[in-house]
C-alpha atoms as a PDB file:
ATOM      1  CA  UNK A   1       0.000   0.000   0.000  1.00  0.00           C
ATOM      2  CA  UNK A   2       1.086   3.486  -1.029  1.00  0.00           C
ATOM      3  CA  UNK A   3       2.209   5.825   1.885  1.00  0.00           C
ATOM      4  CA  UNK A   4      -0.399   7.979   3.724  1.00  0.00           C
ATOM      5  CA  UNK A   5      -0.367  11.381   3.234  1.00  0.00           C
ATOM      6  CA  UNK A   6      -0.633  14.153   5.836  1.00  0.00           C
ATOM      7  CA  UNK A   7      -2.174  17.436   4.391  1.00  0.00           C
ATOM      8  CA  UNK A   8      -3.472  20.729   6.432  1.00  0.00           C
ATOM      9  CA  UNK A   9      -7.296  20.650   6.253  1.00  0.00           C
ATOM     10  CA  UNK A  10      -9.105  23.766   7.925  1.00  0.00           C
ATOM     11  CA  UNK A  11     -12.966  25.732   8.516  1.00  0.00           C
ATOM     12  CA  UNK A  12     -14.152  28.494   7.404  1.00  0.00           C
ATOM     13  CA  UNK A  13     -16.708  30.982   7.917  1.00  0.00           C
ATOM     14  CA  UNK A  14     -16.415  30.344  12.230  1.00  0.00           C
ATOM     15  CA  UNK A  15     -15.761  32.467  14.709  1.00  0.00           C
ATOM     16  CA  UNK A  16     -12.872  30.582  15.343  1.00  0.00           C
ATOM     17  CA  UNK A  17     -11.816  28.528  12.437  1.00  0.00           C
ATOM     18  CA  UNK A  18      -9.946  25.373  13.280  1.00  0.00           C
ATOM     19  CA  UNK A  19      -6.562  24.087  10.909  1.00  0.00           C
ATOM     20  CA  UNK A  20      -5.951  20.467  12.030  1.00  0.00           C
ATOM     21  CA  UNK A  21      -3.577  17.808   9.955  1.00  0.00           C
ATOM     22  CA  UNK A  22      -5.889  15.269   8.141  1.00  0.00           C
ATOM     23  CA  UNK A  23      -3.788  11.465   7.369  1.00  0.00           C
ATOM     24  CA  UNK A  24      -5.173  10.698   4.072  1.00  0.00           C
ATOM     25  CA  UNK A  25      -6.925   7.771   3.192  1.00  0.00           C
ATOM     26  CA  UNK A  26      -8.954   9.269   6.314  1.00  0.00           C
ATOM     27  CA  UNK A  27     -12.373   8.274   7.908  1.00  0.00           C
ATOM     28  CA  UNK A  28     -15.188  10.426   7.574  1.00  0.00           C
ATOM     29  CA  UNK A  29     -16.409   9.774  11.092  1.00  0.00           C
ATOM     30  CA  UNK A  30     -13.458  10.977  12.596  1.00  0.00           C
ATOM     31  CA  UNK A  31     -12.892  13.598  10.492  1.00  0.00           C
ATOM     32  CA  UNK A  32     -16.349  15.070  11.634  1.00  0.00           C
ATOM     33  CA  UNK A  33     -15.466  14.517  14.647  1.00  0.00           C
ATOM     34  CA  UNK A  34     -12.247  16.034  14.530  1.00  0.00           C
ATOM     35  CA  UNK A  35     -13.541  19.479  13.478  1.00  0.00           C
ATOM     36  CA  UNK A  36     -17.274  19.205  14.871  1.00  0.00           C
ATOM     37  CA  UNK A  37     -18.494  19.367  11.100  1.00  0.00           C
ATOM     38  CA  UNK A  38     -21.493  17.484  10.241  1.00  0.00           C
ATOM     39  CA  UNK A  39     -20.553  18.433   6.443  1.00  0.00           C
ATOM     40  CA  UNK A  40     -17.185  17.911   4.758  1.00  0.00           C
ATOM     41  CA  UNK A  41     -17.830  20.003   2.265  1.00  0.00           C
ATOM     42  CA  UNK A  42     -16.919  22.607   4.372  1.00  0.00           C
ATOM     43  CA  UNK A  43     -13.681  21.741   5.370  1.00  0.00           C
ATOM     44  CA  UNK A  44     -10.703  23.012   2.576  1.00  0.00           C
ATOM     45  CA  UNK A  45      -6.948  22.228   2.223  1.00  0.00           C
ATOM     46  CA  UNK A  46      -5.494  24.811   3.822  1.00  0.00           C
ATOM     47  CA  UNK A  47      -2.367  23.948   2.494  1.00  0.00           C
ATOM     48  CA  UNK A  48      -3.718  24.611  -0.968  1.00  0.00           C
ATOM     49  CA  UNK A  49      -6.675  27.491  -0.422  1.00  0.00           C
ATOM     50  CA  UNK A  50      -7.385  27.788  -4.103  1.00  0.00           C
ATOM     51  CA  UNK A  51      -7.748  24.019  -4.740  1.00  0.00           C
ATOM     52  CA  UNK A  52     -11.148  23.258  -5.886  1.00  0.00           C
ATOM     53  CA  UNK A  53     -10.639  19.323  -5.082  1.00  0.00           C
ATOM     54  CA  UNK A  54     -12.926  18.097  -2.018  1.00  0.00           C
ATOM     55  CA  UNK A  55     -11.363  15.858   0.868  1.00  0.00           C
ATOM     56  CA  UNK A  56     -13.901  12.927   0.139  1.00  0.00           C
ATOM     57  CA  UNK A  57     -12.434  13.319  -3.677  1.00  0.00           C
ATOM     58  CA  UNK A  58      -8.923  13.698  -2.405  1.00  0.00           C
ATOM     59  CA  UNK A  59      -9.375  11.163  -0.479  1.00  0.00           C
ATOM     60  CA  UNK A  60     -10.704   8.501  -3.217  1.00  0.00           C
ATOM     61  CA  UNK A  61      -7.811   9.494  -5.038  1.00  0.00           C
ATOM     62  CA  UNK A  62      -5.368   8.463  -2.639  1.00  0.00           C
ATOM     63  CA  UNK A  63      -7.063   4.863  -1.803  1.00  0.00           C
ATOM     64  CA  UNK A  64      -6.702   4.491  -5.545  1.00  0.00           C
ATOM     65  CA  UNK A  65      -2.592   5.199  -5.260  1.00  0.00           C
ATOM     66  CA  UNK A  66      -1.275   1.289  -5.621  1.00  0.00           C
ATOM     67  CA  UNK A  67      -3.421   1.121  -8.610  1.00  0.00           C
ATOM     68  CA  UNK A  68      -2.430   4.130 -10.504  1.00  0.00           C
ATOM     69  CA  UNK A  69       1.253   4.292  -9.795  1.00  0.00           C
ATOM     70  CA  UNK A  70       1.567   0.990 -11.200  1.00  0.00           C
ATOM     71  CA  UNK A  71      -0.528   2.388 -14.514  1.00  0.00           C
ATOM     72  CA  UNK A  72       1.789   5.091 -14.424  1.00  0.00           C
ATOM     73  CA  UNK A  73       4.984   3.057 -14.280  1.00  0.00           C
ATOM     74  CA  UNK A  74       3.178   1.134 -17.280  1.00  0.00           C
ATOM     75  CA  UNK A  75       3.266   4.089 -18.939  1.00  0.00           C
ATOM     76  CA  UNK A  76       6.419   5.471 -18.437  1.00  0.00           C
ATOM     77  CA  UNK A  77       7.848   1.847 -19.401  1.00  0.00           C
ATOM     78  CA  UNK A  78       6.087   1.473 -22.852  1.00  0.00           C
ATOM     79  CA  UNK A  79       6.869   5.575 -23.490  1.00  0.00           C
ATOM     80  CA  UNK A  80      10.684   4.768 -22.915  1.00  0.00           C
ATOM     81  CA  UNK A  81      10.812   1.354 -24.857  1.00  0.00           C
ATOM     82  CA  UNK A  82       9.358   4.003 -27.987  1.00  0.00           C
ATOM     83  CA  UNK A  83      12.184   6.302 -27.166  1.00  0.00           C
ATOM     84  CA  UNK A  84      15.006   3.937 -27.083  1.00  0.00           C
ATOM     85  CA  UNK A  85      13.656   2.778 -30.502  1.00  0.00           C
ATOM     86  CA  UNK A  86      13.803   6.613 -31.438  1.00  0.00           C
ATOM     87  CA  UNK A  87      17.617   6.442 -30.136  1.00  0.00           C
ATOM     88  CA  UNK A  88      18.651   3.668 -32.250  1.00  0.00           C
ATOM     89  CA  UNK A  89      16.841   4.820 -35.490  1.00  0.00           C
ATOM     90  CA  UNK A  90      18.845   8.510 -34.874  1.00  0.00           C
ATOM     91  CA  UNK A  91      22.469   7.669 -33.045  1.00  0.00           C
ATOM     92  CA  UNK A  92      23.628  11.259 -33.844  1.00  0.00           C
ATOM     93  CA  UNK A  93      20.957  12.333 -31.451  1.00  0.00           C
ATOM     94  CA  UNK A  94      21.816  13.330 -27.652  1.00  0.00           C
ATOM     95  CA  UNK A  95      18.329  12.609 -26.281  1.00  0.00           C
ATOM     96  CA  UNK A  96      14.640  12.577 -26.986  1.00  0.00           C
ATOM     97  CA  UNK A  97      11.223  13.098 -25.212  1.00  0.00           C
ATOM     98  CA  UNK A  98       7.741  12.509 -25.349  1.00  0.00           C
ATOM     99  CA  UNK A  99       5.444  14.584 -23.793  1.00  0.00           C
ATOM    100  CA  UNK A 100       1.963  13.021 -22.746  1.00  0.00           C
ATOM    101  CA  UNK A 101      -1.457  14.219 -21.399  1.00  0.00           C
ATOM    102  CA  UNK A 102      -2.198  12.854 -17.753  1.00  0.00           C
ATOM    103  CA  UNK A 103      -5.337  12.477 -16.195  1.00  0.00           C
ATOM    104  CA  UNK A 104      -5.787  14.969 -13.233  1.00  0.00           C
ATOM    105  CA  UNK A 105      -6.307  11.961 -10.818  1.00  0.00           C
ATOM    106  CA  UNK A 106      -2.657  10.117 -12.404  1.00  0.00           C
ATOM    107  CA  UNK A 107      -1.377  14.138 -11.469  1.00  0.00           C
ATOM    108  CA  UNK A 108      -2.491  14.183  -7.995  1.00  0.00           C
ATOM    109  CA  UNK A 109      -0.536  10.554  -7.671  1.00  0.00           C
ATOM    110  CA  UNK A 110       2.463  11.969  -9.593  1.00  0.00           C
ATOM    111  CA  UNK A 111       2.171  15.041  -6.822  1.00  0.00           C
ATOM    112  CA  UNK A 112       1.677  13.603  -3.442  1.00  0.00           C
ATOM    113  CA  UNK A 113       3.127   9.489  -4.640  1.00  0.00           C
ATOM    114  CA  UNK A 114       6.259   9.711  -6.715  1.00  0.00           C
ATOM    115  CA  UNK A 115       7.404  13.143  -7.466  1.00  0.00           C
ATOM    116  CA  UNK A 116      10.331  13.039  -5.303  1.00  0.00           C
ATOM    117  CA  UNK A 117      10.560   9.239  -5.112  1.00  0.00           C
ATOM    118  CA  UNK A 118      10.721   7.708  -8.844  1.00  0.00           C
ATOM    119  CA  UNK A 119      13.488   6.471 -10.173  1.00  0.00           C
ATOM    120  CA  UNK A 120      13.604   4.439 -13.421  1.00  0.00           C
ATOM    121  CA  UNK A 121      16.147   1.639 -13.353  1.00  0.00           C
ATOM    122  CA  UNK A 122      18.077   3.047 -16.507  1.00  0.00           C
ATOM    123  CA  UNK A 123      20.047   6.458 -15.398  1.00  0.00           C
ATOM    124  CA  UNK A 124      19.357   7.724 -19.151  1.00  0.00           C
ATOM    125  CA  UNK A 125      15.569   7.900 -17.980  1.00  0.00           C
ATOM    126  CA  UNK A 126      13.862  11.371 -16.542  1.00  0.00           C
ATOM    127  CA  UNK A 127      10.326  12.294 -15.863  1.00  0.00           C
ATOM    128  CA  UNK A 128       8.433  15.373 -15.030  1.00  0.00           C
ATOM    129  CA  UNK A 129       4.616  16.496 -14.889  1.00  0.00           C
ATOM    130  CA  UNK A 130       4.026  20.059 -15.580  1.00  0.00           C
ATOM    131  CA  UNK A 131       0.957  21.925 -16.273  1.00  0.00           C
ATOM    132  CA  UNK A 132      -1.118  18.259 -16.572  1.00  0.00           C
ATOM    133  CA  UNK A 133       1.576  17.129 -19.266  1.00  0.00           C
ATOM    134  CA  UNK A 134       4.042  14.172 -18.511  1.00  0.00           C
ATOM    135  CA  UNK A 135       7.447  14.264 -20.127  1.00  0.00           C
ATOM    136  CA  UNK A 136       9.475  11.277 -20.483  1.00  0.00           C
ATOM    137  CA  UNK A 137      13.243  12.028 -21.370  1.00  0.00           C
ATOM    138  CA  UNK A 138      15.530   9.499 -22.563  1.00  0.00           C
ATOM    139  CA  UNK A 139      19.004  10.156 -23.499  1.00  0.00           C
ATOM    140  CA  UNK A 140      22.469  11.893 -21.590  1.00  0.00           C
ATOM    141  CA  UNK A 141      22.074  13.003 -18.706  1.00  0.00           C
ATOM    142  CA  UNK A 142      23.427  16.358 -17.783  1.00  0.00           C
ATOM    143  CA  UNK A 143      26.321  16.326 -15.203  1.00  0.00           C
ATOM    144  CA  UNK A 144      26.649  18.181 -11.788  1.00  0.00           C
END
């Protein structure tokens, strides 16, 4: 099982709004208890004010993390075999990428799951998600 995550959840619109630490995959029960809230739809990440994502959706996403790392993996697998492929049909080449869209649930994984923890078993391999787009690099590597 993927690793929980620990995210700032808060209230609003209280007298005295509460900001607690919420372990994600969480239970709802204790959640409402945790911040007297009969409705979780009133709770936000406080760590992320803007985000538009709900807890119980957040929190679907994250029991769904052993699944969709190991699509992602998939992914990044078949999208290097096609680069290598590129590699050897163009040796004068230093590198090559493919850039991919990702689902915004496979982006929340990428986020919170394997970011900072990926790490392809060939060194020539590096991967990135920015702005809902996954790029796969293959080729050199740059030093230092």
């Amino acid at each position: 099982m993927a690793e929980k995550i620990e995210r700032l959840v808060g209230t609003r619109g209280r007298e005295e709004n509460k900001a607690l630490y919420v372990i994600f995959p969480y239970n709802e029960d204790d959640v409402r208890e945790m911040f007297e809230e009969e409705n979780l739809e009133n709770l936000y990440f406080a760590d992320a004010p803007e985000s538009k994502m709900s807890l119980s959706n957040f929190n679907r996403i994250v029991l769904q993390a052993d699944d969709r790392m190991e699509k992602i993996r998939e992914e990044i697998e078949a999208t290097v075999k096609f680069l290598k492929k590129q590699m050897k049909a163009h040796p004068d080449w230093k590198g090559t990428s493919e850039t991919k869209g990702i689902p915004y649930e496979d982006g929340v994984i990428w986020k919170y799951f394997m970011k900072d923890s990926y790490k392809n078993k060939d060194e020539k391999v590096r991967v990135w998600v920015y702005k809902g787009e996954m790029v796969v690099y293959y080729g050199e590597q740059k030093k230092g």
